[in-house]
N, C-alpha and C. Protein backbone atom coordinates (compact mmCIF):
# COMPACT_ATOMS: atom_id res chain seq x y z
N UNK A 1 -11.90 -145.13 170.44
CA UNK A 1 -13.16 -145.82 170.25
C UNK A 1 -13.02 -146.88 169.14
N UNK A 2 -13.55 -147.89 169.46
CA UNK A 2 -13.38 -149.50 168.57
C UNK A 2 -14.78 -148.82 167.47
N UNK A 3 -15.59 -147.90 167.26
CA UNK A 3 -17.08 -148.18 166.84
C UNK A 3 -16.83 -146.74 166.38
N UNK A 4 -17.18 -146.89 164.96
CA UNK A 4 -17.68 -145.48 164.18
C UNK A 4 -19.13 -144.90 164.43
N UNK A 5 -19.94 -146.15 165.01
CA UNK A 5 -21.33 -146.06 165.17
C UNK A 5 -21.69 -145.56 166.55
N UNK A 6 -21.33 -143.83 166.62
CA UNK A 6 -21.67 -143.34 167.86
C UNK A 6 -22.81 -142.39 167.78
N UNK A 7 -24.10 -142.41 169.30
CA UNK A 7 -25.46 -142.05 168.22
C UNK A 7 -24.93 -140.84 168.67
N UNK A 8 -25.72 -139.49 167.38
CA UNK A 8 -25.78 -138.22 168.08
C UNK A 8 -26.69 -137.75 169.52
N UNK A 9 -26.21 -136.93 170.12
CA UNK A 9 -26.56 -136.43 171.26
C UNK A 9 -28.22 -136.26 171.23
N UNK A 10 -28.76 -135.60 170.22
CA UNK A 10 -29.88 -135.58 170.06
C UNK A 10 -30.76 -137.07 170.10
N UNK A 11 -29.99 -138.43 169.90
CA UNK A 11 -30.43 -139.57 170.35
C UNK A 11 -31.03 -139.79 171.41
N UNK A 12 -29.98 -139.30 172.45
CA UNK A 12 -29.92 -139.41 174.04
C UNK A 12 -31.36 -138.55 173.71
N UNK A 13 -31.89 -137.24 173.70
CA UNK A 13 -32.51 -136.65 174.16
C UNK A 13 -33.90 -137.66 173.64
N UNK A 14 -33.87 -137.64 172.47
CA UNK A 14 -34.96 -138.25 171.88
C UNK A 14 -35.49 -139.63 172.76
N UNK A 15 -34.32 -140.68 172.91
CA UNK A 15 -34.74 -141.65 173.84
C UNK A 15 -35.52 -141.44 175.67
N UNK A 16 -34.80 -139.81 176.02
CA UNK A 16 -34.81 -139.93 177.06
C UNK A 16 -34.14 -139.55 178.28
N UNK A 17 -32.88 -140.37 178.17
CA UNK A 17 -32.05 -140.86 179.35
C UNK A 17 -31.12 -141.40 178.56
N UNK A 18 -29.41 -141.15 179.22
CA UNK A 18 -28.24 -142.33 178.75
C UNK A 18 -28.85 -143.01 179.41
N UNK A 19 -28.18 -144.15 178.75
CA UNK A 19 -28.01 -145.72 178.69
C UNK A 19 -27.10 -146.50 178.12
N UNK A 20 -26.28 -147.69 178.62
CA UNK A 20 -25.36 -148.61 177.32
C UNK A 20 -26.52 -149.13 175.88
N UNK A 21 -27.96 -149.45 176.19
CA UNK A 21 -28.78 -150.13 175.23
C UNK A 21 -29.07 -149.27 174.22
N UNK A 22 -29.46 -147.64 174.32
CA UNK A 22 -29.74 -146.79 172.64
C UNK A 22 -28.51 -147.01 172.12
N UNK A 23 -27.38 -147.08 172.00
CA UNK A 23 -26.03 -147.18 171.55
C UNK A 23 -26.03 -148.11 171.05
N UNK A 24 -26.38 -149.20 171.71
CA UNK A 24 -26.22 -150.44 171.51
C UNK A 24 -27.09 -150.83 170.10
N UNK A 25 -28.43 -150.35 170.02
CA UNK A 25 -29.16 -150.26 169.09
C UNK A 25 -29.06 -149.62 168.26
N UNK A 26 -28.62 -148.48 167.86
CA UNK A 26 -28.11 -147.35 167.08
C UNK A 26 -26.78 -148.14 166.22
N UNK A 27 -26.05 -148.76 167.02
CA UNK A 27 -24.57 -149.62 166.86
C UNK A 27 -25.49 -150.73 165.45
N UNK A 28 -26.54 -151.61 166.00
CA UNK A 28 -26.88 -152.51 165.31
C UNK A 28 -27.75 -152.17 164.02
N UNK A 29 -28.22 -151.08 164.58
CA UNK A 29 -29.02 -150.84 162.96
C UNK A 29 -27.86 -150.04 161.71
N UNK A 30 -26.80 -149.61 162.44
CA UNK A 30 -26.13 -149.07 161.20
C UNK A 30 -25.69 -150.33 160.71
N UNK A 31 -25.09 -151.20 161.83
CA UNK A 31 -24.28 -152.41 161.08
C UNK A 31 -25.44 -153.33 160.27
N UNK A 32 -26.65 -153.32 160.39
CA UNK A 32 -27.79 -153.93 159.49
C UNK A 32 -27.46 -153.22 158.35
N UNK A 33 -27.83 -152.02 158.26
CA UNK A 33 -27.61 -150.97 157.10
C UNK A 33 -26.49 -151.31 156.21
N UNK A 34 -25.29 -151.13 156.85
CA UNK A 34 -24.23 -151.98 155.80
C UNK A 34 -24.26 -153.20 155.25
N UNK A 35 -24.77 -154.29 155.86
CA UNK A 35 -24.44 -155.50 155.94
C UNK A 35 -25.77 -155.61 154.54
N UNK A 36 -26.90 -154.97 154.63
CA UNK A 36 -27.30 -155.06 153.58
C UNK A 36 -27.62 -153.93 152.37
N UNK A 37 -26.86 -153.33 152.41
CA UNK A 37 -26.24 -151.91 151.88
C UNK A 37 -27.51 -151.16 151.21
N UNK A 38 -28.25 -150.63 152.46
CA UNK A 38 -28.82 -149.90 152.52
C UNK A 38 -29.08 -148.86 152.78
N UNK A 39 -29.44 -147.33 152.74
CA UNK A 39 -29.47 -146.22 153.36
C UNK A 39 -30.88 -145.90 154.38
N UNK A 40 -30.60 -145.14 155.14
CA UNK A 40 -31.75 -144.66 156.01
C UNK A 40 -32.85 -144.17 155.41
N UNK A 41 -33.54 -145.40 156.16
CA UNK A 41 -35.40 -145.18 155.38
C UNK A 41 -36.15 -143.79 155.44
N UNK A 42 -36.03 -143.96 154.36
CA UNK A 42 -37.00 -142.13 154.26
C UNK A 42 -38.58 -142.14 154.17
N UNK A 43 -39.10 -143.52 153.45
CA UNK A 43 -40.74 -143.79 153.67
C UNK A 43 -40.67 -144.97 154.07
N UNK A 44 -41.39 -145.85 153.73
CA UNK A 44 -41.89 -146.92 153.66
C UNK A 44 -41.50 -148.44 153.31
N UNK A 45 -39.71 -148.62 152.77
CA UNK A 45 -39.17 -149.73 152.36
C UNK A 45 -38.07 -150.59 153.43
N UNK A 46 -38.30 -150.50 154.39
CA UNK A 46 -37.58 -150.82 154.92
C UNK A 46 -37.99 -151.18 156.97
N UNK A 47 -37.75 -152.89 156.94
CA UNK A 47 -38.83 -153.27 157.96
C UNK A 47 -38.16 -153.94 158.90
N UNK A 48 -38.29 -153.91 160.15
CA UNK A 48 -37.46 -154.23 161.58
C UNK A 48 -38.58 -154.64 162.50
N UNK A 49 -37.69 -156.29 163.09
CA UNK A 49 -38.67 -156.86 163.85
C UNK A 49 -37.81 -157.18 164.78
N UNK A 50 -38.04 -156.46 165.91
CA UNK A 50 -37.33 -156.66 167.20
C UNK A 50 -37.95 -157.61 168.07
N UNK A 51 -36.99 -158.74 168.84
CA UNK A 51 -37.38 -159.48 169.22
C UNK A 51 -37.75 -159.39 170.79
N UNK A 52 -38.21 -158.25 171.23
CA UNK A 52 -38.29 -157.62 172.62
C UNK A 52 -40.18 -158.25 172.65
N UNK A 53 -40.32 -157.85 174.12
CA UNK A 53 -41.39 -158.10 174.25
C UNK A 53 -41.69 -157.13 175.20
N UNK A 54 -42.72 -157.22 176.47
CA UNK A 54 -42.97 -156.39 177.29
C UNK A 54 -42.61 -156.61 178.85
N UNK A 55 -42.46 -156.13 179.69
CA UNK A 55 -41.90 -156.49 181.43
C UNK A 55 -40.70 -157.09 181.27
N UNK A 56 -39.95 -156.65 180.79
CA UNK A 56 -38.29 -157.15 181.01
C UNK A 56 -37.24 -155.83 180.22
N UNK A 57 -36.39 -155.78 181.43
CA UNK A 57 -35.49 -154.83 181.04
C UNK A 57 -34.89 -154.56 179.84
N UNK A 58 -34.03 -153.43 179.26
CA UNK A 58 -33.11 -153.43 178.37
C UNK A 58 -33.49 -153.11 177.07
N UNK A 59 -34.94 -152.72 176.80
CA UNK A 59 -35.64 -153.13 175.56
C UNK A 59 -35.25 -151.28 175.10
N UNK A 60 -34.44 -150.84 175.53
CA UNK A 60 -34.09 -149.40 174.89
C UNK A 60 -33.46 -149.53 173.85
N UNK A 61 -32.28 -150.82 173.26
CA UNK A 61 -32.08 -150.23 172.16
C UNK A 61 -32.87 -150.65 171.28
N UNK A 62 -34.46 -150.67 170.88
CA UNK A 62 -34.99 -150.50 169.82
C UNK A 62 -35.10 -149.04 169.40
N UNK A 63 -35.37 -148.11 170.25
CA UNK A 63 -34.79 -146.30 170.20
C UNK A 63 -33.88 -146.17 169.52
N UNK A 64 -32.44 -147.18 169.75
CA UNK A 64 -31.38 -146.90 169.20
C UNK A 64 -31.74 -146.98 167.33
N UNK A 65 -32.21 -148.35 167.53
CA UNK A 65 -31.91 -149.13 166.07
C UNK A 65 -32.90 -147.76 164.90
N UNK A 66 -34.44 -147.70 165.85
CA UNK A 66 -35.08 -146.76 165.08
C UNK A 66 -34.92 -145.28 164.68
N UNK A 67 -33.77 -144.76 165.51
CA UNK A 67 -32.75 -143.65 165.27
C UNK A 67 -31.78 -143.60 163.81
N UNK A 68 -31.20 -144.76 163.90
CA UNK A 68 -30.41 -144.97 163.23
C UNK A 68 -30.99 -145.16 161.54
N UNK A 69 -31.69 -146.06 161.78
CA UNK A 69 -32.13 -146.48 160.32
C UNK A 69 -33.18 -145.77 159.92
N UNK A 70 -34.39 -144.62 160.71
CA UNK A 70 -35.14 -144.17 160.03
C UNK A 70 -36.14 -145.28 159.76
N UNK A 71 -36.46 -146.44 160.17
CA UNK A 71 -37.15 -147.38 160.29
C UNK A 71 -38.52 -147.43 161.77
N UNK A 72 -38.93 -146.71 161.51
CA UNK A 72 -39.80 -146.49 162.86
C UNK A 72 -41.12 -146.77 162.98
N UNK A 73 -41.49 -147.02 164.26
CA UNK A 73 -43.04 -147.43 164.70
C UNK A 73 -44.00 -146.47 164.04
N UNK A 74 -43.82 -145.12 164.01
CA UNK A 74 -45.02 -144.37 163.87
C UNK A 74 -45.52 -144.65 162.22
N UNK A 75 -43.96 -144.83 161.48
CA UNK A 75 -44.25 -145.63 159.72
C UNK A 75 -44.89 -146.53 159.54
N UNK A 76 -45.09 -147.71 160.14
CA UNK A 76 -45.52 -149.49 160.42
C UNK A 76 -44.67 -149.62 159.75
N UNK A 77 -42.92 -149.47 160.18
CA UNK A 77 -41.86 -150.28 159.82
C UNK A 77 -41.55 -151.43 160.68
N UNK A 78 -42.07 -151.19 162.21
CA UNK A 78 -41.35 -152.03 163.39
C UNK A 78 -42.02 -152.56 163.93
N UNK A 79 -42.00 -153.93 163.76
CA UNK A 79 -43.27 -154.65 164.90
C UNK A 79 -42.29 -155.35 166.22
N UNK A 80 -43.03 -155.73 167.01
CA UNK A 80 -42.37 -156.51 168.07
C UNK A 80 -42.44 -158.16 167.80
N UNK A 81 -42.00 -159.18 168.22
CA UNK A 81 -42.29 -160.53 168.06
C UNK A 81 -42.49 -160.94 169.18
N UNK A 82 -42.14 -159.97 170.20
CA UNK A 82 -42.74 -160.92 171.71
C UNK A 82 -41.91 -162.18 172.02
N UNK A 83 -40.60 -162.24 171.80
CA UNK A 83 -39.77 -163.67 172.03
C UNK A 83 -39.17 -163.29 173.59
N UNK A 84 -39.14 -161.56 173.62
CA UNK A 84 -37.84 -162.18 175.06
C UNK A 84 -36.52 -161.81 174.98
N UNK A 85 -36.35 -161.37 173.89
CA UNK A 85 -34.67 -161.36 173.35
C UNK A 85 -34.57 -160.18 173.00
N UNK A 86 -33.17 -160.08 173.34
CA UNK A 86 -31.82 -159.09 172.29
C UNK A 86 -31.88 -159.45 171.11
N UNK A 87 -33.21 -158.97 170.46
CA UNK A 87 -31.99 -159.24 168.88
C UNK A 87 -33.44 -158.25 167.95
N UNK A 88 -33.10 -158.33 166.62
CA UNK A 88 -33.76 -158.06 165.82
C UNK A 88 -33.35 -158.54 164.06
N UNK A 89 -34.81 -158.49 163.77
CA UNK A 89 -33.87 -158.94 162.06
C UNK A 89 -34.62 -157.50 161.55
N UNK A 90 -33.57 -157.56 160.05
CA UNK A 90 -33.76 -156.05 159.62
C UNK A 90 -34.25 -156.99 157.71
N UNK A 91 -35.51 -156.37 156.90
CA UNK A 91 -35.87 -156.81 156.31
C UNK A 91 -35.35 -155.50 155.30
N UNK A 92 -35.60 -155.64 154.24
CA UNK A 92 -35.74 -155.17 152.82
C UNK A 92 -36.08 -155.87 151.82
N UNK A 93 -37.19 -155.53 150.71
CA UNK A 93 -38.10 -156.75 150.23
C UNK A 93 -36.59 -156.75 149.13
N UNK A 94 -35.95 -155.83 148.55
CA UNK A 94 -34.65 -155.96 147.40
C UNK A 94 -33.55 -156.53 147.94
N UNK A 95 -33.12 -156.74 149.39
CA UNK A 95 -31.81 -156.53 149.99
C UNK A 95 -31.53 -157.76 150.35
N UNK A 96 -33.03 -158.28 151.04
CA UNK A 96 -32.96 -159.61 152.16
C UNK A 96 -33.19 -158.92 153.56
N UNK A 97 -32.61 -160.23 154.05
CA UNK A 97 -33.02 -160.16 155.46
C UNK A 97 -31.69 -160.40 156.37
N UNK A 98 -31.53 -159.45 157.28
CA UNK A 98 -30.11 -160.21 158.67
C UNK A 98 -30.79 -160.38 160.01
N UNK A 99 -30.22 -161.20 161.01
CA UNK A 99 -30.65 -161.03 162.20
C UNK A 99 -29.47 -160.73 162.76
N UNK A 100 -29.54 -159.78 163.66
CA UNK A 100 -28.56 -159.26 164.94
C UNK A 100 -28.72 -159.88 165.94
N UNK A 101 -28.33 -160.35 166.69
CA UNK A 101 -28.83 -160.84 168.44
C UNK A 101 -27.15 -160.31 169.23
N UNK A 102 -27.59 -160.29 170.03
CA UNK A 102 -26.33 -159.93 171.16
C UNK A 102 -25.68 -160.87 172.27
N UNK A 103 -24.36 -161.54 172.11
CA UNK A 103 -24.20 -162.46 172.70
C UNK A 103 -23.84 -162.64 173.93
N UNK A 104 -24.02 -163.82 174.20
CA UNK A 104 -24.56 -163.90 175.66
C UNK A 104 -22.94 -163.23 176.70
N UNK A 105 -21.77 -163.64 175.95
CA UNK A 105 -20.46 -162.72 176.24
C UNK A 105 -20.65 -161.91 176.84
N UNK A 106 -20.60 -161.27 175.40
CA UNK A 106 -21.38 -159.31 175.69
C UNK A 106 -22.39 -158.70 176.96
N UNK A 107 -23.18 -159.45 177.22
CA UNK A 107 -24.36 -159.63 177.93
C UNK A 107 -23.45 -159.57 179.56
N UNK A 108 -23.06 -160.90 179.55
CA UNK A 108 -22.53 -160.88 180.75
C UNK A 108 -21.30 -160.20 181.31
N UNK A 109 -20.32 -159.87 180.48
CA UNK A 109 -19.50 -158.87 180.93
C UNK A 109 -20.41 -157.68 181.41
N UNK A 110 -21.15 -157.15 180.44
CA UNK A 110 -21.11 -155.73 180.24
C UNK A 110 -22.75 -155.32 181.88
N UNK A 111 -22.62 -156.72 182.04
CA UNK A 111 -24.05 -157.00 183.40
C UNK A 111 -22.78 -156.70 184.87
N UNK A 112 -21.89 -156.70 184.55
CA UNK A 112 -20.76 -156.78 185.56
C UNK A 112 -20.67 -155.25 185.77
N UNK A 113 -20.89 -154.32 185.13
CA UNK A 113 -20.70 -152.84 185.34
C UNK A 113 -21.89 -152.46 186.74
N UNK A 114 -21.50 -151.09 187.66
CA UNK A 114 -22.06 -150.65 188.72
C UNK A 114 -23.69 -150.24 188.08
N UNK A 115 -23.71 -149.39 186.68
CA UNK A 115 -24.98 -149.59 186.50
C UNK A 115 -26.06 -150.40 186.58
N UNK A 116 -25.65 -151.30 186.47
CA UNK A 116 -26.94 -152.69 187.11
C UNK A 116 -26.96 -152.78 188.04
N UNK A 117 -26.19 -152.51 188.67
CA UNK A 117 -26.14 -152.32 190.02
C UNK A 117 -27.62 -151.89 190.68
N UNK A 118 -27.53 -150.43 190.22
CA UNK A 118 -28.58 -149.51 190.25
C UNK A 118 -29.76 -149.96 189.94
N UNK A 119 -29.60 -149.98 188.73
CA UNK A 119 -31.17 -150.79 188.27
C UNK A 119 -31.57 -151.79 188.49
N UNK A 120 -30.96 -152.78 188.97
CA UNK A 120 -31.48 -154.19 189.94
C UNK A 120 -32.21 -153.64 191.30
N UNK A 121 -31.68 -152.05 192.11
CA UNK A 121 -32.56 -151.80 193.03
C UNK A 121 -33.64 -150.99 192.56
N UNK A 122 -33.71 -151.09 191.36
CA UNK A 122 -35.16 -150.42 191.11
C UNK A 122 -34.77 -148.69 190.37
N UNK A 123 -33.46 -148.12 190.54
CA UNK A 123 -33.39 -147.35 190.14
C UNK A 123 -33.40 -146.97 188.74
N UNK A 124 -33.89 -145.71 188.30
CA UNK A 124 -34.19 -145.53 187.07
C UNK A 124 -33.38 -144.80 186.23
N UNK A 125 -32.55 -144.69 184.76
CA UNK A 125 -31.44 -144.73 184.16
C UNK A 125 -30.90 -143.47 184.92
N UNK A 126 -32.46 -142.76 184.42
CA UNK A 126 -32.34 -140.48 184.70
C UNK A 126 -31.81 -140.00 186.17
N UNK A 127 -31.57 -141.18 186.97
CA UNK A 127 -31.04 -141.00 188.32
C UNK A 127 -30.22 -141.65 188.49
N UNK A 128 -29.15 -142.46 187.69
CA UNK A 128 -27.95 -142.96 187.88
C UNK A 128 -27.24 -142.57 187.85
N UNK A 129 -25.81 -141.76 188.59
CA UNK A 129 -24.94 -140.82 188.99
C UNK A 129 -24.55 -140.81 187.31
N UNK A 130 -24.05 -140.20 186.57
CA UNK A 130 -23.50 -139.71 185.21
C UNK A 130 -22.18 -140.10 184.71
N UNK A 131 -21.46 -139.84 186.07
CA UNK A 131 -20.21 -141.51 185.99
C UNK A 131 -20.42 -142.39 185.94
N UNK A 132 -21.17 -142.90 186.57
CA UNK A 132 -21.77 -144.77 186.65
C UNK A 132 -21.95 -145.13 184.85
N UNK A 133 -23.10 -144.19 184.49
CA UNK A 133 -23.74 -144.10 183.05
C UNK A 133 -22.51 -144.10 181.89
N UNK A 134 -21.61 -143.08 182.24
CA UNK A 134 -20.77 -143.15 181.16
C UNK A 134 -19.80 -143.89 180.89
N UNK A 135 -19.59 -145.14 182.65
CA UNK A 135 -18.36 -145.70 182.46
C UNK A 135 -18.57 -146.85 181.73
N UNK A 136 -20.27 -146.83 181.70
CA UNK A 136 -20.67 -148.60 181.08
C UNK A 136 -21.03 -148.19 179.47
N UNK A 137 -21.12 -147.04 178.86
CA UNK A 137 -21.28 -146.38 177.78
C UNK A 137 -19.83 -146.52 177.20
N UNK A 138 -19.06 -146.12 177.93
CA UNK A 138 -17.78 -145.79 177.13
C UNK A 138 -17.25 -147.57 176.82
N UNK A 139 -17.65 -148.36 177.98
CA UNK A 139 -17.60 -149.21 177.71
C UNK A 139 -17.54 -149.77 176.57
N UNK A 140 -19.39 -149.79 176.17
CA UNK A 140 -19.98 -150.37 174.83
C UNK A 140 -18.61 -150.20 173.81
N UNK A 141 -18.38 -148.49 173.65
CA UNK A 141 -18.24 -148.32 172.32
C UNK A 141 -16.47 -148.71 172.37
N UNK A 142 -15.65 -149.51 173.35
CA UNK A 142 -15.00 -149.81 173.25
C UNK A 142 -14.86 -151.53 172.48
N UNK A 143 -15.99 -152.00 172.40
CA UNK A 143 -16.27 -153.38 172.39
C UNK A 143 -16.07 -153.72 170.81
N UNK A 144 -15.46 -154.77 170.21
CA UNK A 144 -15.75 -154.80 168.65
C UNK A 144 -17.23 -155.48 168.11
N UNK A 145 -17.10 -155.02 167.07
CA UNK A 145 -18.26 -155.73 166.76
C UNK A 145 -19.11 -157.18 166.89
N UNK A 146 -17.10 -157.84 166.38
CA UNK A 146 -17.47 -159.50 166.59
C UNK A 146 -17.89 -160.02 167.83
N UNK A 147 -17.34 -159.22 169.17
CA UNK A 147 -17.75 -159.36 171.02
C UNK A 147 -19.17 -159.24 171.10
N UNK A 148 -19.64 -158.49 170.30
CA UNK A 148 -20.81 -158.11 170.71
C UNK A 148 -22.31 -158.69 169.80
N UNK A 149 -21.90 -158.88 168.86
CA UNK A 149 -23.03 -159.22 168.25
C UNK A 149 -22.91 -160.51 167.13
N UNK A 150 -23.84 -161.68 167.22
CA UNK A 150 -24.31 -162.80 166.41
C UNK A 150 -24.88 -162.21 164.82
N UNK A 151 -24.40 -162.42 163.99
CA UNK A 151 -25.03 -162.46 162.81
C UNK A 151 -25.28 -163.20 162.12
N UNK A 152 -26.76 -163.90 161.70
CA UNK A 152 -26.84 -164.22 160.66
C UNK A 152 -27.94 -163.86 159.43
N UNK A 153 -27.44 -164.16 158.36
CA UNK A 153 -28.60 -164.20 157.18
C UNK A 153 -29.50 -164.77 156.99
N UNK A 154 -31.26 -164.26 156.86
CA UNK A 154 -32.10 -164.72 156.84
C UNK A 154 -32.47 -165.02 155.13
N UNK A 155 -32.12 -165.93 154.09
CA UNK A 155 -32.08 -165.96 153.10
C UNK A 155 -33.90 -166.36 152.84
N UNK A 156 -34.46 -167.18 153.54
CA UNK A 156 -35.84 -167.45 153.67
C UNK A 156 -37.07 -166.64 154.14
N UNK A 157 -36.23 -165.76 155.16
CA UNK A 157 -37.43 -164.90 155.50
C UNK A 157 -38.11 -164.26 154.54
N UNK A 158 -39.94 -163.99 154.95
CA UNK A 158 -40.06 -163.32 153.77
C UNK A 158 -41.11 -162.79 154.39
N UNK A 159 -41.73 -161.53 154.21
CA UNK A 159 -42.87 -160.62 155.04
C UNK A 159 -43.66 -159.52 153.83
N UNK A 160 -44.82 -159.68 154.29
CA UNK A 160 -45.86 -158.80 153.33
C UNK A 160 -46.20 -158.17 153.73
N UNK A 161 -46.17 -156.71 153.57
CA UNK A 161 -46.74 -155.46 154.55
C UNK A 161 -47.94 -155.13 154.05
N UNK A 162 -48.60 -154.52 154.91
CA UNK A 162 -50.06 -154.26 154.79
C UNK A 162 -50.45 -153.06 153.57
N UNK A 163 -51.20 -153.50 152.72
CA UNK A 163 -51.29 -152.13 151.57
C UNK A 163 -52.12 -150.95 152.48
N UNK A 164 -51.29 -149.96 151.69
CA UNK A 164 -51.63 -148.80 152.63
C UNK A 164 -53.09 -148.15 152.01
N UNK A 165 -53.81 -147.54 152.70
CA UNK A 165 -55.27 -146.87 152.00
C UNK A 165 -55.46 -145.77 152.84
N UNK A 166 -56.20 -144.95 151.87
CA UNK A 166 -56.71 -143.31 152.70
C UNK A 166 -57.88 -143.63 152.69
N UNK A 167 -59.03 -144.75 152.32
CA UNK A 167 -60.38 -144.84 152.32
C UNK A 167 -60.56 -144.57 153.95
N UNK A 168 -61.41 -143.94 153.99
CA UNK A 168 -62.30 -143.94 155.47
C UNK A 168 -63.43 -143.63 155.56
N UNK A 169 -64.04 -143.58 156.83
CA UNK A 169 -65.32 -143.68 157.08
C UNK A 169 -65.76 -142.66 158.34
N UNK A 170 -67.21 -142.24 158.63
CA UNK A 170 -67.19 -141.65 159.64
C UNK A 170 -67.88 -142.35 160.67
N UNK A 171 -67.84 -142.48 161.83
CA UNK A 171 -68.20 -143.52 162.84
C UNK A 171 -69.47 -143.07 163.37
N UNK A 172 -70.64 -143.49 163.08
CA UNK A 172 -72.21 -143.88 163.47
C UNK A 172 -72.37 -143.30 164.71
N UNK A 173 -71.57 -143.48 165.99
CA UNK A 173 -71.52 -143.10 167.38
C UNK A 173 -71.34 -141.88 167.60
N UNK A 174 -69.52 -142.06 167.50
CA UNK A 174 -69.00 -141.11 167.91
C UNK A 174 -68.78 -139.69 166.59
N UNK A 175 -68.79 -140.28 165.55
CA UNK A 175 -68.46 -138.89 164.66
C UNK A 175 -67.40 -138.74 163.90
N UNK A 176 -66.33 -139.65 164.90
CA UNK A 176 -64.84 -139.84 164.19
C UNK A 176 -64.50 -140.29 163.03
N UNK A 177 -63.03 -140.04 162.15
CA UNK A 177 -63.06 -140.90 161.10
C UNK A 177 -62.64 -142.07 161.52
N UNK A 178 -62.19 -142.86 160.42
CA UNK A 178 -61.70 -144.35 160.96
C UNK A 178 -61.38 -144.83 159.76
N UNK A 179 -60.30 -145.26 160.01
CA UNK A 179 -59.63 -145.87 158.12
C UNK A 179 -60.54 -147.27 158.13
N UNK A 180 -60.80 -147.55 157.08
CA UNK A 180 -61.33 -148.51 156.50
C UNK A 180 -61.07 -149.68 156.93
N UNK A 181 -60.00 -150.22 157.21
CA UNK A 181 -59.18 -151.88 157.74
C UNK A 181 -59.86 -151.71 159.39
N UNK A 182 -60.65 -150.58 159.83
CA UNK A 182 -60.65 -150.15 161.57
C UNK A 182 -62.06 -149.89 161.42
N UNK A 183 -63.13 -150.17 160.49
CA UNK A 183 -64.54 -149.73 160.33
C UNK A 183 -65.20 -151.64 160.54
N UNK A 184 -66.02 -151.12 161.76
CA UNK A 184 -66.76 -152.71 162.18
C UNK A 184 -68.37 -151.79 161.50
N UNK A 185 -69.16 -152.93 161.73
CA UNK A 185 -70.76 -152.36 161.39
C UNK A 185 -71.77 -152.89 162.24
N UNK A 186 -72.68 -151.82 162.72
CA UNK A 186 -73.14 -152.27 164.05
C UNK A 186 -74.80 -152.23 163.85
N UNK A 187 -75.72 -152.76 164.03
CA UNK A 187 -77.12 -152.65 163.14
C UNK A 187 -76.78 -151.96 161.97
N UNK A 188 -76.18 -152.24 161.18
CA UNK A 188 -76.21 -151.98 160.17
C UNK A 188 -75.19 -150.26 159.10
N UNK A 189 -74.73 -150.00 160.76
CA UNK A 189 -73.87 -149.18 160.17
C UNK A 189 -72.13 -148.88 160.27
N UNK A 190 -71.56 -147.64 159.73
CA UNK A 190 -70.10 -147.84 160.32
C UNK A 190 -69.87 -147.33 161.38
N UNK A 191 -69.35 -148.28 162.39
CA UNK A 191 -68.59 -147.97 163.54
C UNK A 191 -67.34 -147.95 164.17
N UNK A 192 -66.40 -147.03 164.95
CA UNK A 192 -65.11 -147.57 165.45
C UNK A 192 -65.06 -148.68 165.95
N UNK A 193 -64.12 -148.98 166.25
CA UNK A 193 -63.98 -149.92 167.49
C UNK A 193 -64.52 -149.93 168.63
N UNK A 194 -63.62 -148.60 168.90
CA UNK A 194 -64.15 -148.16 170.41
C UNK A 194 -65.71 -147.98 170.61
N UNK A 195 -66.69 -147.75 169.78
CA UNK A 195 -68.16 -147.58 169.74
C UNK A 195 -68.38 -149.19 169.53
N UNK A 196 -67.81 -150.29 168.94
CA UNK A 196 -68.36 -151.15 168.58
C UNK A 196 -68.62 -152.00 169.93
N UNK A 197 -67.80 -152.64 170.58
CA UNK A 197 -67.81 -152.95 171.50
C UNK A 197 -67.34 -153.89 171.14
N UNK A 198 -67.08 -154.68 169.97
CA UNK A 198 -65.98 -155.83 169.68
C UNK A 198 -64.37 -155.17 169.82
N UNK A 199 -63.91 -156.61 170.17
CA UNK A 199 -62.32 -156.82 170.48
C UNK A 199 -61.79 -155.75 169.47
N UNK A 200 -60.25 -155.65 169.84
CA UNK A 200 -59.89 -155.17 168.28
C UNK A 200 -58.84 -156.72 167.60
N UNK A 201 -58.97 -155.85 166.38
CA UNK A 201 -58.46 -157.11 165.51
C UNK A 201 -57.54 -156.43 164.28
């Protein structure tokens, strides 16, 4: 194996299904991690903006990356940017900033394997024969780093995360709580969202 960055098994389960893309992501967030010599986020310092969006394949290794680094959605570490792309930048307000993207090389060799095959007819990873899966897996982790991935430094980027609060409220309607940044007012009192009948925002 060309790659020290192999995810544990418990990855696979957590994501799901093999795939070449959790690997692939798992692969990129450790190499973020080094590149800005950081350790796996345990709260709140450490922020990933994947450049995936929605209705287009492949968007599994953000699973990977959020495995790896402990950087995860359920924290508000990870937002999406909605571009379309393979890539992500990895923030730290002390460290800086890198972007990963995956090159178009990489891309197209590794589109040459029987697994796409599969999934171009619609088939889904959890039903792709287990040879097929592992021959484009073993693949990946044969690949070097430089084949596979664009790096550069974001010396300019710069991002402000939202201050966190336990203030809340109880909702006029329904009864529920509702954190404070999520409290609208409706004749005059507090309401969810969902009771308000305005957009969310």
């Amino acid at each position: 194996m060309k790659t020290k960055y192999i995810p544990p098994e418990w990855a696979f389960e957590f994501h799901g299904h093999k795939c070449p893309f959790m690997p692939i992501g798992y692969r990129m967030g450790k190499l973020a991690m080094e590149k800005l010599g950081v350790e796996r986020e345990k709260d709140y310092g450490f922020f990933i903006f994947p450049e995936i969006g929605i209705g287009h394949p492949q968007v599994c290794f953000v699973d990977g990356v959020q495995t790896a680094t402990g950087a995860t959605y359920a924290k508000g570490l990870l937002e999406k940017t909605f571009y379309g792309k393979l890539a992500a930048t990895f923030y730290h307000p002390k460290k800086g900033a890198v972007r990963y993207s995956l090159k178009p090389e990489f891309i197209d060799e590794m589109g040459k394997f029987e697994f796409f095959a599969y999934r171009k007819k619609g088939v889904e990873p959890s039903e792709i024969p287990s040879s097929v899966v592992d021959e484009v897996i073993n693949w990946v982790y044969e690949q070097t780093d430089d084949f596979m991935f664009k790096v550069e430094m974001k010396p300019d980027f710069k991002f402000t995360p939202v201050k966190g609060s336990f203030n809340k409220a109880k909702c006029s309607v329904c009864g529920e709580y509702v954190f404070e940044r999520y409290v609208r007012i409706k004749d005059g009192k507090p309401v969810c969202i969902p009771c308000s009948g305005y957009e969310k925002k």
